[in-house]
N, C-alpha and C. Protein backbone atom coordinates (compact mmCIF):
# COMPACT_ATOMS: atom_id res chain seq x y z
N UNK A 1 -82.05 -77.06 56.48
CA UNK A 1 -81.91 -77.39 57.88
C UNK A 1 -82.41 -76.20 58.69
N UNK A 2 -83.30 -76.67 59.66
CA UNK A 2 -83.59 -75.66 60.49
C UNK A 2 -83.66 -75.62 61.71
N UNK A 3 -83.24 -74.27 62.47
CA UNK A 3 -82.84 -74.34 64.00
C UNK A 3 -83.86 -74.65 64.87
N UNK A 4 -83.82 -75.50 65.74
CA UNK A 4 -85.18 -75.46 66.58
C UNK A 4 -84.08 -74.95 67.96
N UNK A 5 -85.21 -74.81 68.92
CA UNK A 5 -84.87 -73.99 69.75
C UNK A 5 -85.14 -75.27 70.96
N UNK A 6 -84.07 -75.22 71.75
CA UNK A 6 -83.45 -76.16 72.80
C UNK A 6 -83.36 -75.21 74.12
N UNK A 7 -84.06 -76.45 74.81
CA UNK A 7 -83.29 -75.79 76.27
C UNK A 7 -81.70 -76.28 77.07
N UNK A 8 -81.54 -75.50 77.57
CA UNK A 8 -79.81 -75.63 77.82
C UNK A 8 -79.59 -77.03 78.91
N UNK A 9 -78.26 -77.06 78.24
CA UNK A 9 -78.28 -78.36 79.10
C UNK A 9 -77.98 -78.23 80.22
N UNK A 10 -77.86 -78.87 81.43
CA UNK A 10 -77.39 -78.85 83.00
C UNK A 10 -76.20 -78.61 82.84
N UNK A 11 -75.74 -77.13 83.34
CA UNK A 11 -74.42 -76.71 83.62
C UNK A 11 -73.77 -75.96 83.06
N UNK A 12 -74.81 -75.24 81.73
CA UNK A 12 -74.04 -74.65 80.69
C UNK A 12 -74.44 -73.05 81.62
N UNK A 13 -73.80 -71.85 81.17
CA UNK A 13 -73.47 -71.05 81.70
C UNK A 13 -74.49 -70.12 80.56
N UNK A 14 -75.21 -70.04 79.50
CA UNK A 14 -75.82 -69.67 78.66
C UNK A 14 -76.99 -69.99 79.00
N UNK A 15 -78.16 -68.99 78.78
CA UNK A 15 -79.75 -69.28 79.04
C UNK A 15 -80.52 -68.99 77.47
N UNK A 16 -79.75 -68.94 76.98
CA UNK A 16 -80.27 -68.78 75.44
C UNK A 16 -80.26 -69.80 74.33
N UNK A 17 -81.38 -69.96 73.71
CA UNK A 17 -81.18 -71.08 72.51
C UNK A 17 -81.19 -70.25 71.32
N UNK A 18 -80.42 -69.26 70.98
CA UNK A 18 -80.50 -68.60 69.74
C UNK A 18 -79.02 -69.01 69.38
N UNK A 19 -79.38 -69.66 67.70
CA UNK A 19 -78.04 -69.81 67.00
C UNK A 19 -76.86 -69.06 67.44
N UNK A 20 -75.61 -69.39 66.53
CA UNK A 20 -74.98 -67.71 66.90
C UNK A 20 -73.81 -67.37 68.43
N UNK A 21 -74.89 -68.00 69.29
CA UNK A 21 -74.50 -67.68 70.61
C UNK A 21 -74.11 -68.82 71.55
N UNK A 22 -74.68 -69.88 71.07
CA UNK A 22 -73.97 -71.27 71.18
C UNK A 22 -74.07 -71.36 73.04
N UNK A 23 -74.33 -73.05 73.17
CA UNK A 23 -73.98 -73.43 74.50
C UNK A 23 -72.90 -73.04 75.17
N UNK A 24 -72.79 -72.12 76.35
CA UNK A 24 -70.85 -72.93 76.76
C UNK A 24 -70.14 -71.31 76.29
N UNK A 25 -70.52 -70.45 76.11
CA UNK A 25 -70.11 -69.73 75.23
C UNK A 25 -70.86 -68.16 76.56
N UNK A 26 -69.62 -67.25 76.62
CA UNK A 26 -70.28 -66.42 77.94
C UNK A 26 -70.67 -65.02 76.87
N UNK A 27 -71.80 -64.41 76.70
CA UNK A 27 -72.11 -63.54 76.08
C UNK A 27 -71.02 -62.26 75.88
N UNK A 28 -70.92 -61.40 74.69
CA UNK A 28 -70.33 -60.62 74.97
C UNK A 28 -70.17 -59.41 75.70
N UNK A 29 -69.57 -58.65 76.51
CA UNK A 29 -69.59 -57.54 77.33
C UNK A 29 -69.98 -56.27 76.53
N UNK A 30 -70.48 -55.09 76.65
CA UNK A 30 -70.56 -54.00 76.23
C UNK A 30 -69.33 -53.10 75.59
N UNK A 31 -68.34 -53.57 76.64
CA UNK A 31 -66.88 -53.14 76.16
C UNK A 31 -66.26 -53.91 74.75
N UNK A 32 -66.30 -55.32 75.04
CA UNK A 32 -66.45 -55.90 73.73
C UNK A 32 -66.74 -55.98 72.45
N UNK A 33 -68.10 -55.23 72.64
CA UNK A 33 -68.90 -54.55 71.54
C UNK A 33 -68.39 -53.75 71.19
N UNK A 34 -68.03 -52.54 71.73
CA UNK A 34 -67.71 -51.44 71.36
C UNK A 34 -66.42 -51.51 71.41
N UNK A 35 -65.41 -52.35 71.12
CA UNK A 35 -63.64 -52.19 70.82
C UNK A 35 -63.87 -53.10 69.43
N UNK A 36 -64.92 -54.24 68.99
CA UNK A 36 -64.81 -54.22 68.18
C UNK A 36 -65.53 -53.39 67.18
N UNK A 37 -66.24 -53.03 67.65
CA UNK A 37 -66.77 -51.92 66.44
C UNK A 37 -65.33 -51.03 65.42
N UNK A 38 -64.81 -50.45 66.65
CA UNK A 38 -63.97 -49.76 66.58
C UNK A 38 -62.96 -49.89 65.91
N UNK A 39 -62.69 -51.43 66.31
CA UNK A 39 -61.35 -52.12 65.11
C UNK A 39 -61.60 -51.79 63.93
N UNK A 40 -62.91 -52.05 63.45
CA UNK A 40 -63.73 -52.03 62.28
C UNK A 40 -63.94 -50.35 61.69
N UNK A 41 -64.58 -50.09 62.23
CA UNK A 41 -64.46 -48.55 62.08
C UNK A 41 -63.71 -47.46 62.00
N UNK A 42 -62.75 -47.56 62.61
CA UNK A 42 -61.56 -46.69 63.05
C UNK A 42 -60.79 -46.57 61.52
N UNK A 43 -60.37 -47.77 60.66
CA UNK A 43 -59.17 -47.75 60.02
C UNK A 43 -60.17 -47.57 58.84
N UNK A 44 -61.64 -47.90 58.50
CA UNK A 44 -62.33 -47.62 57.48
C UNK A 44 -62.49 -46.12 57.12
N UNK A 45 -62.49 -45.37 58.78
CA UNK A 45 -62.75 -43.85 58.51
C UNK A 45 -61.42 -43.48 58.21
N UNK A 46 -60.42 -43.56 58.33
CA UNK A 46 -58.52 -43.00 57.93
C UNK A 46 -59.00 -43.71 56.21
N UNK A 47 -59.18 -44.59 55.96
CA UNK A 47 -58.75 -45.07 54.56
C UNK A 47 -59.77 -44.10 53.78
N UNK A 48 -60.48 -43.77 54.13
CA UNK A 48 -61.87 -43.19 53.24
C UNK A 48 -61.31 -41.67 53.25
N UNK A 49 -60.95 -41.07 54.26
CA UNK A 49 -60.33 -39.83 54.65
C UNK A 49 -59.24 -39.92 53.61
N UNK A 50 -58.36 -41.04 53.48
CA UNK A 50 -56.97 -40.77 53.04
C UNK A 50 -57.58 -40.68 51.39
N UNK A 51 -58.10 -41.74 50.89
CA UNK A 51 -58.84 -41.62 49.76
C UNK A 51 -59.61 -40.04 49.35
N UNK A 52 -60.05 -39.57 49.72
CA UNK A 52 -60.46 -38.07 49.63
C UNK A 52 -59.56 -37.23 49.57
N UNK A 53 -58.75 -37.07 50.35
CA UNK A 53 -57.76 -35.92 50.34
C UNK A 53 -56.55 -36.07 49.44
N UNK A 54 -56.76 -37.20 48.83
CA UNK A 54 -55.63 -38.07 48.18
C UNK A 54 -55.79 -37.42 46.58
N UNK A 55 -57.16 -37.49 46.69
CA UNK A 55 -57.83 -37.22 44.90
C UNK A 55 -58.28 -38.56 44.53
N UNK A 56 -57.62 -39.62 45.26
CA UNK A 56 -58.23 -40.74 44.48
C UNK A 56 -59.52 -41.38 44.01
N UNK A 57 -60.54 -40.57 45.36
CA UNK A 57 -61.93 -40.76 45.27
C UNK A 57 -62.31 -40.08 43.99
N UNK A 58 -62.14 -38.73 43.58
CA UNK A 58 -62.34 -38.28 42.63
C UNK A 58 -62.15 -38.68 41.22
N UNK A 59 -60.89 -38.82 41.36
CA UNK A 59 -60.48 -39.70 39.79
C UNK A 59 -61.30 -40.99 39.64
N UNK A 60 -61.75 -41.77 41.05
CA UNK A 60 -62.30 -42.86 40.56
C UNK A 60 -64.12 -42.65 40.23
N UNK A 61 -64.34 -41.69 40.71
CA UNK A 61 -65.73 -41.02 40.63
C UNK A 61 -65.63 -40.35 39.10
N UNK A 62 -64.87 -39.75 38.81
CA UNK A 62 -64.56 -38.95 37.13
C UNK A 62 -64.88 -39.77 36.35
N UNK A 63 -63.87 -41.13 36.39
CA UNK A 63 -63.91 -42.21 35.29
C UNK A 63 -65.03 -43.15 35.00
N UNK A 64 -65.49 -42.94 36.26
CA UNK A 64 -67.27 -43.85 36.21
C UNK A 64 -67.78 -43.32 35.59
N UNK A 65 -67.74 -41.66 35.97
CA UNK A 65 -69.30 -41.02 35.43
C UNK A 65 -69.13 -40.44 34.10
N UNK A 66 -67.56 -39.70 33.84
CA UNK A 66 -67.49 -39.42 32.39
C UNK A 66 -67.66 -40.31 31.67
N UNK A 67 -68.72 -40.02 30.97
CA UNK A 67 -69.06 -40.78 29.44
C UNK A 67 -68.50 -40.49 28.05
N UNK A 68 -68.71 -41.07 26.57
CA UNK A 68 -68.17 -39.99 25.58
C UNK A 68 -69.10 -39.50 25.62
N UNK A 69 -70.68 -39.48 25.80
CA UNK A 69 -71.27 -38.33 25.84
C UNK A 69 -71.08 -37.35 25.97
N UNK A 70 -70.65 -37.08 27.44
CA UNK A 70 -70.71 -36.38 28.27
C UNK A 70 -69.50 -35.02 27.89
N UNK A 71 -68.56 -35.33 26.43
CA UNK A 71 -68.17 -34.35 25.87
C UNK A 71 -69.32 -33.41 25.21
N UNK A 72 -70.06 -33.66 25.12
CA UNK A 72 -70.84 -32.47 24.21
C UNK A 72 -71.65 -31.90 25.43
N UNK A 73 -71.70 -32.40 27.09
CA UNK A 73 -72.58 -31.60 27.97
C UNK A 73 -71.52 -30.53 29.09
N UNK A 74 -71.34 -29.32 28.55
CA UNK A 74 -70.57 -28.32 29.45
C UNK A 74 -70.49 -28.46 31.16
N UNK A 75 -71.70 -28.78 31.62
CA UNK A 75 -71.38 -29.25 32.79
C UNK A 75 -70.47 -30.56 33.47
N UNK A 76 -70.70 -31.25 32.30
CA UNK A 76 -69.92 -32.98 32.73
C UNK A 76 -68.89 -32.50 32.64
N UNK A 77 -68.13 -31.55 31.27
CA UNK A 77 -67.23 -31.36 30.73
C UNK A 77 -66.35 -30.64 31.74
N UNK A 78 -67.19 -29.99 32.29
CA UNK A 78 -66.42 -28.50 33.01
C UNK A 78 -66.11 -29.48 34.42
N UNK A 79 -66.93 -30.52 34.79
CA UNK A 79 -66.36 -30.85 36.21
C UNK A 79 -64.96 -32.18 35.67
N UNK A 80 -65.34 -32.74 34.73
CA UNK A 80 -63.83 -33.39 34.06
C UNK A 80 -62.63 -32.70 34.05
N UNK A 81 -62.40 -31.77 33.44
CA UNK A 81 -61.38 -30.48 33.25
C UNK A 81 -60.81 -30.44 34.65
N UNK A 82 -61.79 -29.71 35.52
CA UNK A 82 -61.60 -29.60 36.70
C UNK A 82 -60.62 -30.68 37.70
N UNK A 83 -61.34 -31.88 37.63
CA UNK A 83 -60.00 -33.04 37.98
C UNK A 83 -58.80 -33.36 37.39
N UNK A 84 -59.21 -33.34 35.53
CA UNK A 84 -57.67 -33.29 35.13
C UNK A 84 -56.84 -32.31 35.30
N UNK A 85 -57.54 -30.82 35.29
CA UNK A 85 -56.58 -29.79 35.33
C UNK A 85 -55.93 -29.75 37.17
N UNK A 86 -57.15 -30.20 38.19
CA UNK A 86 -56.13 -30.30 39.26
C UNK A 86 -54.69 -31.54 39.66
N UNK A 87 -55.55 -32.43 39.10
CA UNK A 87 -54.57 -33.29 39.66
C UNK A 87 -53.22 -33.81 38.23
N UNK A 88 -53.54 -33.25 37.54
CA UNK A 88 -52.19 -33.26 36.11
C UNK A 88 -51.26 -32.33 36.93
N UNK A 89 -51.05 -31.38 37.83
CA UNK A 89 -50.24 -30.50 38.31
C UNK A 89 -50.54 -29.51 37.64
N UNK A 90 -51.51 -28.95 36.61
CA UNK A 90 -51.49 -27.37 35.68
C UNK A 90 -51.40 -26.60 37.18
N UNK A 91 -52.47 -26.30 37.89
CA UNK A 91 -52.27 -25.75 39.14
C UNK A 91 -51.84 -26.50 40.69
N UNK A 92 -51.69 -25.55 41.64
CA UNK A 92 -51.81 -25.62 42.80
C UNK A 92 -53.08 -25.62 43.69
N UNK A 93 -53.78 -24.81 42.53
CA UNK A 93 -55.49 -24.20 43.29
C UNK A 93 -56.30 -25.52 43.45
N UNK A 94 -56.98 -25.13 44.68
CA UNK A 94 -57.82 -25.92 44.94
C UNK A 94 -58.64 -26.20 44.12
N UNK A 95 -59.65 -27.22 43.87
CA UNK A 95 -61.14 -27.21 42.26
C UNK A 95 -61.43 -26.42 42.95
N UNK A 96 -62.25 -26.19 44.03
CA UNK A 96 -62.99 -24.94 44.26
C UNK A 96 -62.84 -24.03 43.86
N UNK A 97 -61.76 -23.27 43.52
CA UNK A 97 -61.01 -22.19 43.68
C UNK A 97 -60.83 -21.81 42.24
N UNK A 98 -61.35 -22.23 41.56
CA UNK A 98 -61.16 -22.66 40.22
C UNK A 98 -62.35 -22.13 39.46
N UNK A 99 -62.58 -20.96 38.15
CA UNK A 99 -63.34 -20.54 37.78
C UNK A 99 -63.43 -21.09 36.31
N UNK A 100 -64.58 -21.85 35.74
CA UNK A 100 -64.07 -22.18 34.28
C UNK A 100 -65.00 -21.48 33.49
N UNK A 101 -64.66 -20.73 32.43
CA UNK A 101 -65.90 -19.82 31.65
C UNK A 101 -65.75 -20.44 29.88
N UNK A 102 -66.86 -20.88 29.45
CA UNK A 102 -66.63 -21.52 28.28
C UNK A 102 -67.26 -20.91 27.34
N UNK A 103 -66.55 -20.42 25.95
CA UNK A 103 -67.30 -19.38 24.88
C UNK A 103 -68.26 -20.09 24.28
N UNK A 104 -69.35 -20.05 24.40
CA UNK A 104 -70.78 -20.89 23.72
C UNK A 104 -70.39 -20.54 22.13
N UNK A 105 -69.59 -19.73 21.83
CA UNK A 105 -69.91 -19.32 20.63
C UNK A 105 -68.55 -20.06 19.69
N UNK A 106 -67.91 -20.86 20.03
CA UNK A 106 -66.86 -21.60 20.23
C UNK A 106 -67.63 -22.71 18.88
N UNK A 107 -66.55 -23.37 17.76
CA UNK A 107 -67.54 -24.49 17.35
C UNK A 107 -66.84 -25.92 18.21
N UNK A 108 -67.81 -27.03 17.65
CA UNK A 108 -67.43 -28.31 18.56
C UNK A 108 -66.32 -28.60 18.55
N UNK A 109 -65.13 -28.41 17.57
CA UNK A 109 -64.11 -29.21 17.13
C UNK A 109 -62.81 -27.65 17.88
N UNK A 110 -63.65 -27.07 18.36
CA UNK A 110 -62.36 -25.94 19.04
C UNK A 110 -63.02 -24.98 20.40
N UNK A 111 -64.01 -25.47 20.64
CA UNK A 111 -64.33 -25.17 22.32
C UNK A 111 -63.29 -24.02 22.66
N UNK A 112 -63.25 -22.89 23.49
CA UNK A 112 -62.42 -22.62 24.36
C UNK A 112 -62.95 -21.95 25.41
N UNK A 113 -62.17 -22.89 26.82
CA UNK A 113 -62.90 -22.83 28.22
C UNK A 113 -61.22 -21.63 29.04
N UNK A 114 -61.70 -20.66 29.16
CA UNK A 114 -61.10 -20.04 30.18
C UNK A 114 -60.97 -20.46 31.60
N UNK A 115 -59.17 -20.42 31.61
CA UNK A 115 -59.81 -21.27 33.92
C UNK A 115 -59.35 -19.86 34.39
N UNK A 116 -59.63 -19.30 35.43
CA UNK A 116 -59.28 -18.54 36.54
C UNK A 116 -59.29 -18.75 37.11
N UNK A 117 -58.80 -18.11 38.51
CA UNK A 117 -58.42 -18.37 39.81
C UNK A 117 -59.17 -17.74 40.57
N UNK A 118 -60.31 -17.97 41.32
CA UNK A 118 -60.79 -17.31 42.03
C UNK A 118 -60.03 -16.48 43.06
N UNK A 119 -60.53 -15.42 44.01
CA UNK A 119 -60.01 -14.94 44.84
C UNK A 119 -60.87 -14.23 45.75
N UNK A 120 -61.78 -15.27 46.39
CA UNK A 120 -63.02 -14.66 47.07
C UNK A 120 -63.22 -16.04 48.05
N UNK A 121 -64.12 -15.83 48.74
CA UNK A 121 -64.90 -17.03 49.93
C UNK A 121 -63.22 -17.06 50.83
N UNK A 122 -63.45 -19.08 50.69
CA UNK A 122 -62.28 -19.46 51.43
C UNK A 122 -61.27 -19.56 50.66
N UNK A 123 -60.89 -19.10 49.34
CA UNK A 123 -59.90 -19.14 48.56
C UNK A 123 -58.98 -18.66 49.34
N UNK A 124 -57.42 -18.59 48.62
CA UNK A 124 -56.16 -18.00 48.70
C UNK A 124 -56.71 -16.26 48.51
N UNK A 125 -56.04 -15.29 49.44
CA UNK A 125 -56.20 -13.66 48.68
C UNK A 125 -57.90 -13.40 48.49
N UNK A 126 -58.53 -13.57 49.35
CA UNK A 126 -59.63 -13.06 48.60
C UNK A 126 -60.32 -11.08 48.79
N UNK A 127 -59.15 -10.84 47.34
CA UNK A 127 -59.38 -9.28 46.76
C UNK A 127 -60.80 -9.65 45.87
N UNK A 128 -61.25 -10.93 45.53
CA UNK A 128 -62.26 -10.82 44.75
C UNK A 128 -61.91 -10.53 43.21
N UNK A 129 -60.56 -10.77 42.43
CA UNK A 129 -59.94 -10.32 41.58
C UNK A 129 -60.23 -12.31 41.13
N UNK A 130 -60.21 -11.95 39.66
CA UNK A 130 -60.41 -13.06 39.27
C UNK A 130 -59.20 -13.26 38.06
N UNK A 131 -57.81 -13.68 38.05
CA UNK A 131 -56.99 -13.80 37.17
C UNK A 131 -56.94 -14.87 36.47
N UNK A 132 -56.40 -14.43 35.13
CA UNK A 132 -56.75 -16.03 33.76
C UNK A 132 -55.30 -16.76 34.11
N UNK A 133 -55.62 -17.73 34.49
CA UNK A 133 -54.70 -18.87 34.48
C UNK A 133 -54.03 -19.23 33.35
N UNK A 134 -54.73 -20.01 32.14
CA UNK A 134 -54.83 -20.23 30.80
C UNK A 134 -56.16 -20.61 30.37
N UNK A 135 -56.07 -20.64 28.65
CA UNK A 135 -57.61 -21.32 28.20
C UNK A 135 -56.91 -22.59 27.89
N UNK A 136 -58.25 -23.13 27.37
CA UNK A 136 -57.95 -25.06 27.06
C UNK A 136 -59.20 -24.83 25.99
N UNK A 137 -58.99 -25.46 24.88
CA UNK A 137 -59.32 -25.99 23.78
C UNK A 137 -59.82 -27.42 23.90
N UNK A 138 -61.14 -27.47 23.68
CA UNK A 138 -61.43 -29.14 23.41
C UNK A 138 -61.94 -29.18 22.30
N UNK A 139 -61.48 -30.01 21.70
CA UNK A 139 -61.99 -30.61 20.52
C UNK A 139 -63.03 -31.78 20.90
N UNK A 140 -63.85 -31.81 21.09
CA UNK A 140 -65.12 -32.59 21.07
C UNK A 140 -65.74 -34.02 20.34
N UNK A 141 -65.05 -33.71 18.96
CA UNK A 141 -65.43 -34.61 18.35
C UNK A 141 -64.19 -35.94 18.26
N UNK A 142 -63.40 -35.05 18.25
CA UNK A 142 -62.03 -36.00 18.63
C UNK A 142 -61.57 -36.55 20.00
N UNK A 143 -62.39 -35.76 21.10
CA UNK A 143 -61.94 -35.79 22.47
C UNK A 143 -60.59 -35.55 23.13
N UNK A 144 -60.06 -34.60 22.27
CA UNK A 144 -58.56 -33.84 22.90
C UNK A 144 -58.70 -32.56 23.53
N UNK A 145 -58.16 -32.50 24.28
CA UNK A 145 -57.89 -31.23 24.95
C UNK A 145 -56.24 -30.77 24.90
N UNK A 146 -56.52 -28.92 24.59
CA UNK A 146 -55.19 -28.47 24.47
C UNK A 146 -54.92 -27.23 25.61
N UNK A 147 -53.95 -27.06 25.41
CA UNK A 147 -53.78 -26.04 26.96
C UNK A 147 -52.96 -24.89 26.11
N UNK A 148 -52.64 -23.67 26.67
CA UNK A 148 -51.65 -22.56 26.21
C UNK A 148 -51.01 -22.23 27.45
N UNK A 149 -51.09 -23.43 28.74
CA UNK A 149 -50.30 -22.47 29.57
C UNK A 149 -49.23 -22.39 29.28
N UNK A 150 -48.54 -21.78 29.67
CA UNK A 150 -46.65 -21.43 29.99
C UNK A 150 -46.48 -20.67 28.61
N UNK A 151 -47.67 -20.85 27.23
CA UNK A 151 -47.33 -20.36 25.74
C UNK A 151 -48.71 -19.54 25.65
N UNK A 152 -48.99 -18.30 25.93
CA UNK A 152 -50.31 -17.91 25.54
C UNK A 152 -50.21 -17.79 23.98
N UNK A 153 -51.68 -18.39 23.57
CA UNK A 153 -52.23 -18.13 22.29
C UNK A 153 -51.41 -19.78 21.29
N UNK A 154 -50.48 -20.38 22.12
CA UNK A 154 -49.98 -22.02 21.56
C UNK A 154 -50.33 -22.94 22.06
N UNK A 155 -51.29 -23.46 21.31
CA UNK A 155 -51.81 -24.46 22.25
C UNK A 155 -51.11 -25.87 22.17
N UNK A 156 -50.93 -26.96 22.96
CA UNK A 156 -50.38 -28.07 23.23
C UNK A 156 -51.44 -29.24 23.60
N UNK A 157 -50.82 -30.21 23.28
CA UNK A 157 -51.63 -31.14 23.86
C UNK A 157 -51.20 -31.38 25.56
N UNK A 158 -53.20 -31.54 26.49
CA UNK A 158 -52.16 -31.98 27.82
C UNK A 158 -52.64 -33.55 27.85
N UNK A 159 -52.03 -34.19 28.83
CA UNK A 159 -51.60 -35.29 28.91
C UNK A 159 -53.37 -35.90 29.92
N UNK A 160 -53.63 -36.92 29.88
CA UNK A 160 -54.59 -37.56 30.26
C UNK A 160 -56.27 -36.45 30.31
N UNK A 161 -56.08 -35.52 29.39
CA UNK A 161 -57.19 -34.84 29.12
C UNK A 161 -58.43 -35.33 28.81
N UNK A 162 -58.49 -36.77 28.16
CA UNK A 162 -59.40 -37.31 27.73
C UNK A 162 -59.57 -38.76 28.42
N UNK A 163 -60.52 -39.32 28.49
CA UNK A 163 -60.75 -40.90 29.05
C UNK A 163 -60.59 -42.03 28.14
């Protein structure tokens, strides 16, 4: 079906034959426009905001992109860590704030990634002092990760370390 284009009938208050906008029907105002935008807009920018600051964007961004690959690539690995170790509660620190150093010389099945705490830029204290938090152990081939905080040199299993 297709629109053909009509002229208005005697009396209608509309000079337009475009779908949409209909006989009888008084165009919308500028103000109109722009309060509904706003309806629309307004509560999309708070939910997206709340989502970000929440972590939730992140975790849902983590779980997409971590692959099992993506255990054997130090970078995927190191920004994974990073979300589980912030949002499991291990720290308070911001990810930013967050230094991870991983021994290359480490084999696959016992990885160990040092975290520190930065203390420079916009961090907390910045003396520029970089203190060890704890290390974490991944096992790679198994996909576990272990932690020694609160036990240096005992490592534990932590909890949602892996996908």
């Amino acid at each position: 079906m297709a629109f053909r284009k009509t002229s208005p009938r005697p009396g209608d208050k509309s000079t337009s034959g475009r779908p949409g906008v209909g006989f009888g029907k008084k165009p919308r105002t500028l103000r109109q426009h722009i309060i509904r935008r706003l309806i629309m807009v307004v509560p999309l920018s708070l939910g997206a905001i709340f989502l970000a600051r929440s972590g939730i964007l992140d975790r849902m961004v983590d779980s997409y992109t971590f692959q099992p690959t993506s255990w054997f690539d130090d970078s995927a690995l190191v920004r994974h860590l990073r979300n589980v170790v912030t949002h499991n509660g291990m720290t308070g620190d911001r990810p930013d704030c967050l230094l991870f150093i991983v021994d290359g010389n480490s084999p696959p099945d016992g990885t160990k990634i040092d975290v520190m705490e930065k203390h420079s830029g916009s961090c907390p204290n910045p003396d520029k002092s970089l203190p060890k938090l704890f290390t974490l152990k991944v096992d790679r081939v198994d996909r576990q990760v272990f932690s020694d905080q609160g036990s240096p040199g005992t490592f534990h299993l932590i909890p949602n370390g892996a996908n």
